[in-house]
Protein backbone atom coordinates (compact mmCIF):
# COMPACT_ATOMS: atom_id res chain seq x y z
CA UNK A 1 -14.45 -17.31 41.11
CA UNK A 2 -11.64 -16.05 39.04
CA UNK A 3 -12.49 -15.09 35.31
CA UNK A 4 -11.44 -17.46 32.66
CA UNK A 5 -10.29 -16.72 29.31
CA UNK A 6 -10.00 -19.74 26.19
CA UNK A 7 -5.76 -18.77 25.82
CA UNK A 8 -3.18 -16.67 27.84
CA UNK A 9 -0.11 -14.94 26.91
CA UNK A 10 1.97 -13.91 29.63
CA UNK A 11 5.16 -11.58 29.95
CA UNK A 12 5.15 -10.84 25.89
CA UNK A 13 6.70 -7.45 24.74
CA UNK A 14 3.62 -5.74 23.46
CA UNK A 15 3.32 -3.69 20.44
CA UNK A 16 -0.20 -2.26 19.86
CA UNK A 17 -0.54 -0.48 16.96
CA UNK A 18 -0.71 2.76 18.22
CA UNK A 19 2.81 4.10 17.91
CA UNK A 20 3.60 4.45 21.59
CA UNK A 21 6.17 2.47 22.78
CA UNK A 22 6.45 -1.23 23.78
CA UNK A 23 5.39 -2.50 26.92
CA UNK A 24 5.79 -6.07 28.65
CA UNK A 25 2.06 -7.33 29.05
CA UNK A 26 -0.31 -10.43 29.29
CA UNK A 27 -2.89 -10.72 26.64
CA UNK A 28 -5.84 -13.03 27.50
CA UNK A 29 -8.20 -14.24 24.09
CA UNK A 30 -11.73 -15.21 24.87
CA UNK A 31 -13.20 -17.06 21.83
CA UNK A 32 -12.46 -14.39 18.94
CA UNK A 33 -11.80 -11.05 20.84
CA UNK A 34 -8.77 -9.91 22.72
CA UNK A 35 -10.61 -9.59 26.74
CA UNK A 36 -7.46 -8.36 28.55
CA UNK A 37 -4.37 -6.38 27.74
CA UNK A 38 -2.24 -5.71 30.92
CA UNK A 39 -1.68 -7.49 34.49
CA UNK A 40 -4.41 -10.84 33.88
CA UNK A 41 -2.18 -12.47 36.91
CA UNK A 42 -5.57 -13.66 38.05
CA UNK A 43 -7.09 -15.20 35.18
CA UNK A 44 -7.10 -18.68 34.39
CA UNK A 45 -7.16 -20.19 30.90
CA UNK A 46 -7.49 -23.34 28.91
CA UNK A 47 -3.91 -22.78 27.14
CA UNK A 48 -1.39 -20.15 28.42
CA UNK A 49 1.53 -19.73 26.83
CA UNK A 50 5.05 -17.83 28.08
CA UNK A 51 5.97 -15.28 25.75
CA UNK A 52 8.96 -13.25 28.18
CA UNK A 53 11.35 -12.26 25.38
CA UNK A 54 9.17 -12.19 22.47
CA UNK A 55 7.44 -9.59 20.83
CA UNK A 56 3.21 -9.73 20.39
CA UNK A 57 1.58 -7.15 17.76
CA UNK A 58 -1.73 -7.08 16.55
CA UNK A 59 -2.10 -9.01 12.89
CA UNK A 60 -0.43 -6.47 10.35
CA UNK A 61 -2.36 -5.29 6.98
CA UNK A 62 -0.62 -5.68 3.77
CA UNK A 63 -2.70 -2.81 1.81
CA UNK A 64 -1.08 -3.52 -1.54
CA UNK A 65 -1.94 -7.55 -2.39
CA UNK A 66 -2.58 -9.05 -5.96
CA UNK A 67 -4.07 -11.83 -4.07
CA UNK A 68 -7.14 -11.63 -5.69
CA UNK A 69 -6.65 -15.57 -6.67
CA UNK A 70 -4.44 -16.72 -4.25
CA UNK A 71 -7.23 -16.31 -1.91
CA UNK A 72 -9.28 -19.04 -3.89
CA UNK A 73 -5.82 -21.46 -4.88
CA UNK A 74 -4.01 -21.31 -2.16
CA UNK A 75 -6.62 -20.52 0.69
CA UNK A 76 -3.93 -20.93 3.75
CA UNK A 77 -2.42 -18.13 2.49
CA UNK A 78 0.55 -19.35 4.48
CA UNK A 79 2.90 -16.85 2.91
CA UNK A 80 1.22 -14.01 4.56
CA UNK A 81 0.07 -15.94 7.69
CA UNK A 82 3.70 -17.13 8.85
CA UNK A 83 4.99 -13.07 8.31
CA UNK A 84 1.85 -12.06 10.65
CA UNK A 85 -0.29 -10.36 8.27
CA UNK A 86 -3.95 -10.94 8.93
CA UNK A 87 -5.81 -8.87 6.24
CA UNK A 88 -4.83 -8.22 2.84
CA UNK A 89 -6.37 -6.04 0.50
CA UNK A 90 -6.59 -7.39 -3.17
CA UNK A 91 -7.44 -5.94 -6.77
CA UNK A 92 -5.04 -3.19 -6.69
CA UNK A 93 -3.13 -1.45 -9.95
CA UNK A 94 -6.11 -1.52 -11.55
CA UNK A 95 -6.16 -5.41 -11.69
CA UNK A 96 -9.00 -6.80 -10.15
CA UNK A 97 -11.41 -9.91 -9.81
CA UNK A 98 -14.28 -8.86 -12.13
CA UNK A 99 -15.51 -9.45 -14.46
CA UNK A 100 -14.17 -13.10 -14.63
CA UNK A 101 -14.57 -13.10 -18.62
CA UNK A 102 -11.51 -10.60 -18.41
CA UNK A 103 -10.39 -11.24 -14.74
CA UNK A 104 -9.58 -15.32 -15.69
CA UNK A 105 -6.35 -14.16 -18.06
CA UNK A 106 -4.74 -12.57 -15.08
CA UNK A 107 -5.89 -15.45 -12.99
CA UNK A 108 -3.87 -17.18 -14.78
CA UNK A 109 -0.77 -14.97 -14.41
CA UNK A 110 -1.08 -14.59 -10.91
CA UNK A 111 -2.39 -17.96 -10.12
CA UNK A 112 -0.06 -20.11 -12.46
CA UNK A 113 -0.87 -23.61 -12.70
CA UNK A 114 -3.69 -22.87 -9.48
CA UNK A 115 -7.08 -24.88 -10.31
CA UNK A 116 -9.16 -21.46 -10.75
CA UNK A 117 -13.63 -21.89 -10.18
CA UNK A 118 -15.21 -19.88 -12.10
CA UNK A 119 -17.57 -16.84 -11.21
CA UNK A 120 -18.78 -14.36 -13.07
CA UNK A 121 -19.49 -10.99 -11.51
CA UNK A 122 -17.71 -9.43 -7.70
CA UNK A 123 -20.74 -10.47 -6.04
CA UNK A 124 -20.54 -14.15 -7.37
CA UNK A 125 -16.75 -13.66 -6.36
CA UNK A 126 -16.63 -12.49 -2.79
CA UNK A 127 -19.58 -15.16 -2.11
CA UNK A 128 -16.89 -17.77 -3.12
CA UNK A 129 -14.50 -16.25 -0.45
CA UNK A 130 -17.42 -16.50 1.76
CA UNK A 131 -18.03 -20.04 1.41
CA UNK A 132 -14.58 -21.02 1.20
CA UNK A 133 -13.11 -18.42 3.94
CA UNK A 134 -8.79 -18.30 3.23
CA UNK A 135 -7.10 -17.86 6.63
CA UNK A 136 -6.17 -14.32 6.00
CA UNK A 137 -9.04 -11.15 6.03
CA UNK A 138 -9.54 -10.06 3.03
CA UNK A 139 -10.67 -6.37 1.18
CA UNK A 140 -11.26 -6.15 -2.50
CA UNK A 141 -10.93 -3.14 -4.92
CA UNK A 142 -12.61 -2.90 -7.88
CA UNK A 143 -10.08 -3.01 -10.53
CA UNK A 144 -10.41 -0.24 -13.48
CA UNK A 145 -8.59 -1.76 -15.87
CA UNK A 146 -10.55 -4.97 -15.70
CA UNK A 147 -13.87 -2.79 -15.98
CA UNK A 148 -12.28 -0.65 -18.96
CA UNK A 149 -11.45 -3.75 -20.99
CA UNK A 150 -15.04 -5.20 -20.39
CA UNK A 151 -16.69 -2.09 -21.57
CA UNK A 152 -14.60 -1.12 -24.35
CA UNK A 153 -11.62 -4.15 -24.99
CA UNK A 154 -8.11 -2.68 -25.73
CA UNK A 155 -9.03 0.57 -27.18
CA UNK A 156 -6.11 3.28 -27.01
CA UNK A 157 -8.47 6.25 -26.77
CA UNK A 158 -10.26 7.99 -24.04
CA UNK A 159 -13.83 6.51 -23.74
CA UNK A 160 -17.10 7.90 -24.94
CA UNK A 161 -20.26 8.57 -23.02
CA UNK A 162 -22.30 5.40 -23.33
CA UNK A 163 -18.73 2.80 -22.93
CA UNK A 164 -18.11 5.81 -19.40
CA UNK A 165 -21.41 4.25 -18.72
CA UNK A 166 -21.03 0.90 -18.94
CA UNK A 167 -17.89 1.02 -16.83
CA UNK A 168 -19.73 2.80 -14.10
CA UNK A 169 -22.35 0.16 -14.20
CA UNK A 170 -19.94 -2.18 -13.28
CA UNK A 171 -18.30 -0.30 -10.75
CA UNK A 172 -21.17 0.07 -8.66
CA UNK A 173 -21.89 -3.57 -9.24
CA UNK A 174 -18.41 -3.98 -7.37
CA UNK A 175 -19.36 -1.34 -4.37
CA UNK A 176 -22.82 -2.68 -3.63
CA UNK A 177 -20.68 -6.49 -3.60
CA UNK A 178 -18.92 -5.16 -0.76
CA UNK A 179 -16.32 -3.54 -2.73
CA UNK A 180 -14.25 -1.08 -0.35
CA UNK A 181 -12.70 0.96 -3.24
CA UNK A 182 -11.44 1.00 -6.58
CA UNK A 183 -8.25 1.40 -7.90
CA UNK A 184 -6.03 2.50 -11.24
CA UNK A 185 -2.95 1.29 -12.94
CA UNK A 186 -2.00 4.10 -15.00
CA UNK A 187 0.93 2.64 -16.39
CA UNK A 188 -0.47 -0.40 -17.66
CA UNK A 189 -2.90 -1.60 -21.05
CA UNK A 190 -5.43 -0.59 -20.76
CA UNK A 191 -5.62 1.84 -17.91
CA UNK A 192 -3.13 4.02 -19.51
CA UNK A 193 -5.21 5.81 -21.96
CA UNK A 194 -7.82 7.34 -19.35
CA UNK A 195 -7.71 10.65 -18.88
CA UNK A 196 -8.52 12.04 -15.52
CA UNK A 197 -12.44 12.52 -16.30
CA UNK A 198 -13.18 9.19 -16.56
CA UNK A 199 -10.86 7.98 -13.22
CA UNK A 200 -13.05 10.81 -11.54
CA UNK A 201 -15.82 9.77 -12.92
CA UNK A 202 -15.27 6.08 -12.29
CA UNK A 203 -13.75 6.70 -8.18
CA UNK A 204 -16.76 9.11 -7.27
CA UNK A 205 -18.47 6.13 -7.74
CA UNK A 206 -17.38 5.49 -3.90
CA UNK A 207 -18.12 8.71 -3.01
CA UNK A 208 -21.14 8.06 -0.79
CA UNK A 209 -20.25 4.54 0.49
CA UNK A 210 -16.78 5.60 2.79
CA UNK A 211 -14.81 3.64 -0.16
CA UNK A 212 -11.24 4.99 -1.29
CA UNK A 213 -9.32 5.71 -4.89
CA UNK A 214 -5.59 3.56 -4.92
CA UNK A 215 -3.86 4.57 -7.86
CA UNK A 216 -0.95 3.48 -9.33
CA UNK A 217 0.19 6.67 -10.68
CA UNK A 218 1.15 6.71 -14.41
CA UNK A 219 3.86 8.22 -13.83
CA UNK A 220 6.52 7.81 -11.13
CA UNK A 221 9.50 9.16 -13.34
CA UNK A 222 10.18 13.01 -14.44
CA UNK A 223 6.49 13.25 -14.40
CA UNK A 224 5.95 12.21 -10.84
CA UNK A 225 4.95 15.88 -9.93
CA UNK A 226 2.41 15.83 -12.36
CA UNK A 227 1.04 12.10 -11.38
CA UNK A 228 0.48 13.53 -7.72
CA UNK A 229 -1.28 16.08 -8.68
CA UNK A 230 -3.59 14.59 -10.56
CA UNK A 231 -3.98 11.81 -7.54
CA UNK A 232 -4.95 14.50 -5.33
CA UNK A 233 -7.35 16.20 -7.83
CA UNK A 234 -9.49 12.88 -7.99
CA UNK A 235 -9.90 13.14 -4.52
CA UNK A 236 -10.45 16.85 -3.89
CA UNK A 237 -13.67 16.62 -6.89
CA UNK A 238 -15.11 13.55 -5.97
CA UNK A 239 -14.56 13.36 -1.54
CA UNK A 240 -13.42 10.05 -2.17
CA UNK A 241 -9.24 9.28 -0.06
CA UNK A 242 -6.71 8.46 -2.15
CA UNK A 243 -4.24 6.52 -1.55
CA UNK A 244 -0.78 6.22 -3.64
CA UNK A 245 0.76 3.26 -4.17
CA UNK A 246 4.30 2.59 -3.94
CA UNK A 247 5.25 5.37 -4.02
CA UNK A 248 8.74 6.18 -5.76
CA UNK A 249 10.70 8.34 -8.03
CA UNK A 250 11.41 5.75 -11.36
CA UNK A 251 14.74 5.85 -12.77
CA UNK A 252 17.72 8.08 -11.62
CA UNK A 253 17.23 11.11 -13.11
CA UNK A 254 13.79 11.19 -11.26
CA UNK A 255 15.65 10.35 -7.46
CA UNK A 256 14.94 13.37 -5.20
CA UNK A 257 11.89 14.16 -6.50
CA UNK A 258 9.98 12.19 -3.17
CA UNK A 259 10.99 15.38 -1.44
CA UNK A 260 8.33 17.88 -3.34
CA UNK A 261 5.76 14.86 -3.68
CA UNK A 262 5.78 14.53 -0.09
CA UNK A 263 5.60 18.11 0.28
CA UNK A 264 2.18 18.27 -2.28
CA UNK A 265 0.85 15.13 0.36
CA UNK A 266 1.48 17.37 2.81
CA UNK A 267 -0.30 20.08 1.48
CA UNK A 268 -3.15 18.45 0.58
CA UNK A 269 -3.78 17.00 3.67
CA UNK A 270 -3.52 20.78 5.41
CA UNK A 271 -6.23 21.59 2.97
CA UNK A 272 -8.11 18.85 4.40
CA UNK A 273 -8.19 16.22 1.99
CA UNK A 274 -7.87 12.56 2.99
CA UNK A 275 -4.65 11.48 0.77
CA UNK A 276 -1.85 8.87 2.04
CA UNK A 277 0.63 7.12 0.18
CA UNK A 278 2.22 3.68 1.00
CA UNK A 279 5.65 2.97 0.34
CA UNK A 280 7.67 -0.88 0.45
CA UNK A 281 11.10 -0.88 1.51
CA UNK A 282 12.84 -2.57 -1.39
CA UNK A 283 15.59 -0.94 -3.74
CA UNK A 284 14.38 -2.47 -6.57
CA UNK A 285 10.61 -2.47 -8.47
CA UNK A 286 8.62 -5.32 -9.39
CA UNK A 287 6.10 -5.51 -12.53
CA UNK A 288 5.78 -7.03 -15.95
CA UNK A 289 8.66 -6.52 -18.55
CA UNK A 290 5.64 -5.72 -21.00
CA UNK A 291 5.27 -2.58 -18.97
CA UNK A 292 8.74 -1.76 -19.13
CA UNK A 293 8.92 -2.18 -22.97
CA UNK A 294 5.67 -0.46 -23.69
CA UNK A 295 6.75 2.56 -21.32
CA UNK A 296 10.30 3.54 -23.10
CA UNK A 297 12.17 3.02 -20.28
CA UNK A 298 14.80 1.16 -22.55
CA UNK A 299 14.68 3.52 -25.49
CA UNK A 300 14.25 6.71 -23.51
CA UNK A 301 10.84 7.26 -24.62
CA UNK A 302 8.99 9.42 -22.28
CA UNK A 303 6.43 7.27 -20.26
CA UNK A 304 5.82 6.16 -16.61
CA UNK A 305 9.00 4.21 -15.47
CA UNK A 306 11.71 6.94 -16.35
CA UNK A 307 14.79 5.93 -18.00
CA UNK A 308 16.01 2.11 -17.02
CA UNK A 309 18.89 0.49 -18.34
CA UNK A 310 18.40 -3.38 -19.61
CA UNK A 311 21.15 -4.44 -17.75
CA UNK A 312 19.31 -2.68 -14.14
CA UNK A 313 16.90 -5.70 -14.95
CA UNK A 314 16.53 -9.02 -13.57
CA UNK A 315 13.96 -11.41 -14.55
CA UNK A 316 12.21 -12.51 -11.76
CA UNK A 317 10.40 -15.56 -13.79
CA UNK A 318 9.82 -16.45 -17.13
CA UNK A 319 7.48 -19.38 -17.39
CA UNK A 320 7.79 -21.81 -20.23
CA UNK A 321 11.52 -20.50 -19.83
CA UNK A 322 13.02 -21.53 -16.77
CA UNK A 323 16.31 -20.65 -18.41
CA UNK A 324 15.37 -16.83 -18.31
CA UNK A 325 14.80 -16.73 -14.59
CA UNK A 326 17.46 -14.24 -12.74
CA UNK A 327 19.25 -13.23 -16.27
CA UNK A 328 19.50 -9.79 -16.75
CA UNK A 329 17.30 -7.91 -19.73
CA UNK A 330 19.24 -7.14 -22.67
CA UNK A 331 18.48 -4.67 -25.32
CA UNK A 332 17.01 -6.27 -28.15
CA UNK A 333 15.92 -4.84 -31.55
CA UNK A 334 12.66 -3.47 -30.91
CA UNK A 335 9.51 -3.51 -32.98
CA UNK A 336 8.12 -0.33 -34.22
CA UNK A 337 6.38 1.95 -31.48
CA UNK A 338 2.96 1.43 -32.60
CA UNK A 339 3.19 -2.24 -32.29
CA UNK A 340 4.17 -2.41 -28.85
């Protein structure tokens, strides 16, 4: 009696993930698993289906998400689904899920107008994802600047030893959730005013548990030497990967500068260490014009983002100003440094 598989996909062009090159191949699914990759001439199935011409890859992994909410609002996740990506992993830039008391007000910036339940701690939050599974996989990183403001608000000062604490606690409230890493935004209120004791202190957290440090560097301009170096220096004292987000030179005077970063990657990972960066294939950069302002990229302040013209600008959305939406930034008359 011939084997029988639940669906059948004959003649597609098969891409597998491993980097070698296509091949044409049938690929026979039995309940969740993938039971045959090759010749499955002699298999039957409840629902075959002729793929000859098209291309069949495994579900792709979108490593850098802020879908953190969409996965509760918009549980389809049909704008990841119809591009093939299967897993997504949320909570990076230092933006995160938890603690909802100062998770909700980015909620509500990356969820706008999205019916949002409430939850209180990552534990409480990934058990929501549990009941209420979204169609996509989904990883979580524990977000420092969520943690930093819960332990110690907006303060623009390294922390002290019992607020270090405090952040820690909740850290490891985040790994022992289920947590797979944790992750910085060092360009951004409030992760900006760490200094690289407490992210060490804070990633080594995941030391023990196989987790891994993302970082948002904070800086990707004329300091992006610098920012790498410090990436890789979390890693090499605490064991944990890193991985760099994004990575880019900011601003033109900065362009070129890839080719040493890479070079320091490189390096590090002759050493030994475990350190990756991921990179999207736009020309342009997408984050808050806060960020922009609060950096100097307008003024030519020194700061994260390099030197960026207003008129290089576009905004993307403006809500409550629907008029804003694709105008370019202009240069307006800025508020003293200090209250930025």
């Amino acid at each position: 009696m011939a084997e029988s598989a639940d669906v059948l996909i004959r003649g597609a062009t098969v891409y597998d993930g491993s980097g070698g090159a296509p091949r044409s191949a049938d690929v026979a699914l039995r309940g969740e698993r993938i039971a045959v990759v090759g010749d499955a001439s002699g298999l039957r199935a409840s629902a075959s289906l002729d793929a000859r011409g098209l291309a069949l890859a495994p579900g792709f992994i979108d490593v850098h998400t802020h879908d953190d909410f969409a996965l509760l609002v918009r549980p389809e996740m049909d704008f990841k689904i119809l591009g093939g990506v299967t897993t997504v992993v949320a909570g990076n830039c230092g933006l995160g899920a938890a603690p909802w008391s100062i998770a909700r007000a980015w909620g509500a910036a990356f969820a706008p107008g999205g019916a949002l339940p409430e939850w209180s701690d990552f534990a409480s939050y990934l058990a929501l994802l549990e009941r209420e599974p979204p169609s996509t996989n989904a990883a979580v990183l524990v977000g420092h600047a969520v943690v930093r403001a819960a332990a110690m608000g907006t303060a623009q000062r390294r922390s002290d030893a019992r607020e270090l604490e405090a952040m820690r606690t909740l850290v490891r409230e985040g790994r022992d959730a289920g947590a797979v890493g944790f992750s910085t935004g060092l360009i951004y209120e409030p992760g900006r005013w760490a200094d690289a004791a407490e992210i060490t202190a804070l990633a080594s957290e995941f030391a023990e548990s196989g987790g891994l440090y993302a970082t948002h560097m904070r800086d990707e301009g004329l300091g992006l030497l610098d920012s790498v170096r410090e990436s890789i220096e979390v890693g090499r004292r605490t064991g944990v990967p890193v991985q760099i987000s994004h990575h880019k030179a900011s601003g033109q005077a900065a362009w070129g500068l890839v080719k040493e970063s890479l070079r320091l990657i490189e390096q590090a990972q002759a050493e030994g260490l475990d350190v990756h960066a991921d990179q999207y294939p736009y020309t342009a950069g997408s984050t808050a014009l806060a960020a922009i302002v609060r950096n100097g990229a307008f003024d030519g302040r020194p700061g994260g983002l390099g030197r960026i013209p207003p008129d290089k600008v576009t905004i993307a959305a403006a809500p409550g100003h629907p008029e804003a939406a694709g105008a370019r930034a202009r240069l307006l008359a800025l508020p003293p440094a200090a209250d930025r």
